[in-house]
Protein backbone atom coordinates (compact mmCIF):
# COMPACT_ATOMS: atom_id res chain seq x y z
CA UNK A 1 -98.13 13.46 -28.00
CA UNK A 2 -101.07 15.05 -26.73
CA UNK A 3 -101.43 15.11 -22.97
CA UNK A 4 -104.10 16.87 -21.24
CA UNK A 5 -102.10 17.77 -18.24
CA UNK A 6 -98.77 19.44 -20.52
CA UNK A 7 -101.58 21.70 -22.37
CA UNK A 8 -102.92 22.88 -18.81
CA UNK A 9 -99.05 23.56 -18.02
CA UNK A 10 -98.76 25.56 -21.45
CA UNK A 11 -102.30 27.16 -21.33
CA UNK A 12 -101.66 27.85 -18.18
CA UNK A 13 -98.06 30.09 -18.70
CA UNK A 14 -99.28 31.55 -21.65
CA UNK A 15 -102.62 33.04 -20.11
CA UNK A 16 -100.56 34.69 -17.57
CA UNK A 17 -98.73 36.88 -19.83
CA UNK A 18 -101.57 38.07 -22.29
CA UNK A 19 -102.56 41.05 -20.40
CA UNK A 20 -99.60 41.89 -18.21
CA UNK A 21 -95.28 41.39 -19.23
CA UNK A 22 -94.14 39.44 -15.83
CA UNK A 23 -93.44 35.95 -16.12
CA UNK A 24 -94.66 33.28 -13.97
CA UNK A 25 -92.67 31.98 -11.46
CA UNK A 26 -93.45 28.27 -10.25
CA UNK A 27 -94.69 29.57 -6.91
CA UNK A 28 -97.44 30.93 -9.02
CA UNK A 29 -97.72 28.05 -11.61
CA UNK A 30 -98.55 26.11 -8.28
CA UNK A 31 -100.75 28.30 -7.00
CA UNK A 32 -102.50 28.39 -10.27
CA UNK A 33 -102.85 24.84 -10.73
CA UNK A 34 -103.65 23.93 -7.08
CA UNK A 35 -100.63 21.57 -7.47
CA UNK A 36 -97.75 21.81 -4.89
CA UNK A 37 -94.67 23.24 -5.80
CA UNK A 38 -92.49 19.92 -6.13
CA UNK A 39 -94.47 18.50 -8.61
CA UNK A 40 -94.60 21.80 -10.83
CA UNK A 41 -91.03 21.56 -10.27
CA UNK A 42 -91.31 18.00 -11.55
CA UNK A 43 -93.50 18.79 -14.71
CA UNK A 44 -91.26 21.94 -15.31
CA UNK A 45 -88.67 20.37 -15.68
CA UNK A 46 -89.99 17.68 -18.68
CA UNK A 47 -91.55 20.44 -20.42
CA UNK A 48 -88.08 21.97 -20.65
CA UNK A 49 -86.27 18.65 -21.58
CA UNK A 50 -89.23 18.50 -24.58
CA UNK A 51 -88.69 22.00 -25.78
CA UNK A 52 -91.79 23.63 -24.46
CA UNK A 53 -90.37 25.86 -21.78
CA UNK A 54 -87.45 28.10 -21.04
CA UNK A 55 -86.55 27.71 -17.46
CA UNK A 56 -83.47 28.20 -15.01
CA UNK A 57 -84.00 26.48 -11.55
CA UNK A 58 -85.77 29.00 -8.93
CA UNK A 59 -86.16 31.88 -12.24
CA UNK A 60 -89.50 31.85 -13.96
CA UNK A 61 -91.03 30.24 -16.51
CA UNK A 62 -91.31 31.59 -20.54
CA UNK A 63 -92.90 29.64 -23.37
CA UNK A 64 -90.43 28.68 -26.28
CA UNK A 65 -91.71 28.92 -29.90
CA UNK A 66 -93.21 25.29 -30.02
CA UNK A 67 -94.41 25.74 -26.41
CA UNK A 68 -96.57 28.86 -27.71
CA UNK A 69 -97.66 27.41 -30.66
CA UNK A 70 -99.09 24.21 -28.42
CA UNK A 71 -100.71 26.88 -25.97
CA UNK A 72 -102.02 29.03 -28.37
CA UNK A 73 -104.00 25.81 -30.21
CA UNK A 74 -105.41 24.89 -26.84
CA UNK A 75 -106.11 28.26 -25.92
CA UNK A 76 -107.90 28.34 -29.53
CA UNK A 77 -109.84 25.42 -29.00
CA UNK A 78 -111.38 26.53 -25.47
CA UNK A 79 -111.64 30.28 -26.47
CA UNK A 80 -113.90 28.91 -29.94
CA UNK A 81 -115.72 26.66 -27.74
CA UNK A 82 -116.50 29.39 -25.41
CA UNK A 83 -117.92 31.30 -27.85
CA UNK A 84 -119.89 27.74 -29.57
CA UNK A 85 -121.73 27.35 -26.16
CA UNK A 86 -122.43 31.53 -26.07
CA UNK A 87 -123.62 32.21 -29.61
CA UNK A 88 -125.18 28.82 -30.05
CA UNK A 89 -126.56 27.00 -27.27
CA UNK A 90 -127.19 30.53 -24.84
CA UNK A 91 -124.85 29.82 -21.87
CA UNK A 92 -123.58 32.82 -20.00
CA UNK A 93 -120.17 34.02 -19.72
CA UNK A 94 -120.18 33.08 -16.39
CA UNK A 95 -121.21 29.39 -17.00
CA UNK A 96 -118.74 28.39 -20.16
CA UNK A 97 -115.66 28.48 -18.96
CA UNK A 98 -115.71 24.63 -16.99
CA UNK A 99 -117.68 23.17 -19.70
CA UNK A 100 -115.04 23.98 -22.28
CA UNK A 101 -112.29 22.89 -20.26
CA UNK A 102 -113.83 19.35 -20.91
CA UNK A 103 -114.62 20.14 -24.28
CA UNK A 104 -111.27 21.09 -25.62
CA UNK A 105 -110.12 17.60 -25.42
CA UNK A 106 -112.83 16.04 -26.71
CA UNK A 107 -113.89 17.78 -30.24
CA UNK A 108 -111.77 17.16 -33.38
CA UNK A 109 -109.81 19.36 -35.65
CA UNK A 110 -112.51 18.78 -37.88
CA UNK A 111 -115.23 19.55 -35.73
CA UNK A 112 -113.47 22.92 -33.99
CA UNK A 113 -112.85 23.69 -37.94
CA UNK A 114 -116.57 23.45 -38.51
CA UNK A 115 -117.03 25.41 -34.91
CA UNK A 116 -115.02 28.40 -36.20
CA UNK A 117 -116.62 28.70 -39.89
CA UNK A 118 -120.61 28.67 -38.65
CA UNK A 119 -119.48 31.01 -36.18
CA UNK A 120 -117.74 33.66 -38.40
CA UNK A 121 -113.84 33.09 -37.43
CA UNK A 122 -114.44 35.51 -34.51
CA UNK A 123 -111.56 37.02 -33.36
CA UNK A 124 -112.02 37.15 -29.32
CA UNK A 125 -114.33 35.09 -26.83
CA UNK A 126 -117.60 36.29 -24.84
CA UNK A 127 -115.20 37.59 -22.34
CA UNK A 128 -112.80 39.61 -24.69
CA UNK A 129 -109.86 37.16 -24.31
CA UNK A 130 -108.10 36.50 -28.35
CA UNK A 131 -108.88 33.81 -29.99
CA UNK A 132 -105.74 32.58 -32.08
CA UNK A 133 -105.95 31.97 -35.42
CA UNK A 134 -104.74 28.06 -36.45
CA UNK A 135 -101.36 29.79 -36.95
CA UNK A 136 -101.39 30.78 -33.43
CA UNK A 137 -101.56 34.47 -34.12
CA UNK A 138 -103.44 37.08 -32.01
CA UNK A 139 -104.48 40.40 -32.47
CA UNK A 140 -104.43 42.77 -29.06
CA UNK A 141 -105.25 46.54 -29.02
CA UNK A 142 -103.22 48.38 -26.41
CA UNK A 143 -104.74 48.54 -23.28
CA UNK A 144 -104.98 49.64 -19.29
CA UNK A 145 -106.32 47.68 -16.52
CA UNK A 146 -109.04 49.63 -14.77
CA UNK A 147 -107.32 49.76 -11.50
CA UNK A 148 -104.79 51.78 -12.91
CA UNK A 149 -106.36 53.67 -15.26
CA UNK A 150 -106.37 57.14 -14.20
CA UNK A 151 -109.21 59.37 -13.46
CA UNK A 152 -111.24 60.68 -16.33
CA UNK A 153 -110.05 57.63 -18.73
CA UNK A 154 -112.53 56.91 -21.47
CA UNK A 155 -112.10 53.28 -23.43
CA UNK A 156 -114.30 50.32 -24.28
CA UNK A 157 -114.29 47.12 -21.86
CA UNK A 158 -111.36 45.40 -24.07
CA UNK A 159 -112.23 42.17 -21.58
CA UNK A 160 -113.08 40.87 -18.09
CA UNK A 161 -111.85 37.71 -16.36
CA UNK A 162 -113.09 34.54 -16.37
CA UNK A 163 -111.73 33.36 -13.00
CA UNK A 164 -115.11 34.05 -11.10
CA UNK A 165 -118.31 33.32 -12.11
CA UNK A 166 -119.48 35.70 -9.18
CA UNK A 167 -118.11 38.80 -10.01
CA UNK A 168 -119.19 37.99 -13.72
CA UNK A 169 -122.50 37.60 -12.84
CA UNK A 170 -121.74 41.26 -11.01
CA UNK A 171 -120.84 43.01 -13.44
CA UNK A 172 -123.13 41.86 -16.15
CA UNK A 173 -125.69 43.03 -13.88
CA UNK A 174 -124.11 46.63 -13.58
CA UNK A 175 -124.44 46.45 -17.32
CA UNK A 176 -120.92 46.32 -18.18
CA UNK A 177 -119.95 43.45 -21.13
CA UNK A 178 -117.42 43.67 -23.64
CA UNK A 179 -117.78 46.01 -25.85
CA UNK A 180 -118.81 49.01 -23.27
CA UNK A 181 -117.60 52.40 -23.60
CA UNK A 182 -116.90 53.85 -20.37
CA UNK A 183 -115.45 56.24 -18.32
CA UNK A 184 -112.98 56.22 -15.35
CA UNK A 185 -114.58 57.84 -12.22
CA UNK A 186 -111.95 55.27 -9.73
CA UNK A 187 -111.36 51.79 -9.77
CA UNK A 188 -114.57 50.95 -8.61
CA UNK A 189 -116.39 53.01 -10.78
CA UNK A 190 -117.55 53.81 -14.27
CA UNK A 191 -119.70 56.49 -16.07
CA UNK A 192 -121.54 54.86 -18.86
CA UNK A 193 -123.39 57.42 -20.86
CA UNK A 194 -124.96 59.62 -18.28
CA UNK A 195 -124.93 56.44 -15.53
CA UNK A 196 -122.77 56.09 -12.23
CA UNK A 197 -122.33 52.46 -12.28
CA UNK A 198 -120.48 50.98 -9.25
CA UNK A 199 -118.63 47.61 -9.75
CA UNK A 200 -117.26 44.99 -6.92
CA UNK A 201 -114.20 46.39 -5.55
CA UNK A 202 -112.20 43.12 -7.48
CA UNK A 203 -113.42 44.51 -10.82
CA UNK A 204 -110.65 46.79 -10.18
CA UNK A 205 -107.69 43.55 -11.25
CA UNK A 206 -110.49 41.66 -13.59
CA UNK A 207 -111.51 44.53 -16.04
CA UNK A 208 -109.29 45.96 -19.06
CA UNK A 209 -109.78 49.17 -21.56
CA UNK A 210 -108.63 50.20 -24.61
CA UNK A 211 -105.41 52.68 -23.62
């Protein structure tokens, strides 16, 4: 049945292994959440007796196959509606990402249907993240965060992270956005055409580049 809370839970594990292989432990599902760790515990341990989660007591957390296919539609739903409030009603990136976390559990399959076919069946959100396709399937090009990308590295900004609006808004103004080609001076900084641009030392973990 559909439950706003188990889809956080899923969208929640899934997002935390698209652009890095460690699983998430519950320590971090808590601290993700802002929920303490007894009733993650609690939660955890439904979503395993419904299928949705692989789990051993104090080990981390993995999706199962019908716990990534239930992420990935959520994560489909606020990723298109991202995009929706971008393209169509000129939000920034930095301003989306609450709105469609009330969204997603509001509009119909028709309506997110309708969504994705004005809007092209884009492939990835203002903020480079995949959008699945209703299959769940996602295409990722290989890729290096830009805090350990080493000196000299050239790519284009693959995506940046949606968790502050702050150092969006920071960023943007350097006039970095998805879609930038760039080159690796150190984590803090990028050559963009014949520009020095300097970024907040936290672009460093919220910034990723085509390897």
């Amino acid at each position: 049945m559909p439950s706003p809370a188990i889809d956080d839970y899923l969208k929640t594990i899934y997002h935390h292994t698209e652009w890095q292989d460690d699983r998430i432990t519950p320590s971090q599902l808590a601290g993700e959440l802002g929920l303490a760790p007894s009733s993650v515990t609690e939660m955890v341990q439904k979503l395993a007796a419904q299928g949705l989660v692989a789990h051993r007591p104090y080990g981390p957390i993995g999706l199962t196959d019908e716990g990534e296919l239930r992420a990935a539609a959520i994560i489909r739903r606020h990723r298109l509606i991202e995009t929706w409030l971008v393209r169509e009603f000129g939000y920034g990136w930095d301003e989306v990402h609450d709105e469609a976390e009330v969204l997603e559990h509001a509009v119909s399959d028709r309506l997110l249907e309708g969504i994705d076919e004005r809007l092209g069946r884009p492939t990835h959100d203002p903020h480079g993240d995949a959008i699945p396709d209703a299959a769940g399937r996602v295409h990722r090009e290989p890729f290096v965060l830009l805090g350990a990308a080493a000196t000299g590295h050239s790519g284009r900004v693959l995506r940046v992270s949606d968790r502050d609006p702050e150092l969006l808004r920071s960023i943007e103004s350097a006039g970095v956005a998805v879609g930038t080609i760039a080159t690796v001076q150190d984590a803090a900084t990028l050559r963009i055409g014949e520009a020095m641009v300097a970024l907040p030392d936290a672009a460093a973990t919220a910034v990723w580049l085509s390897a």
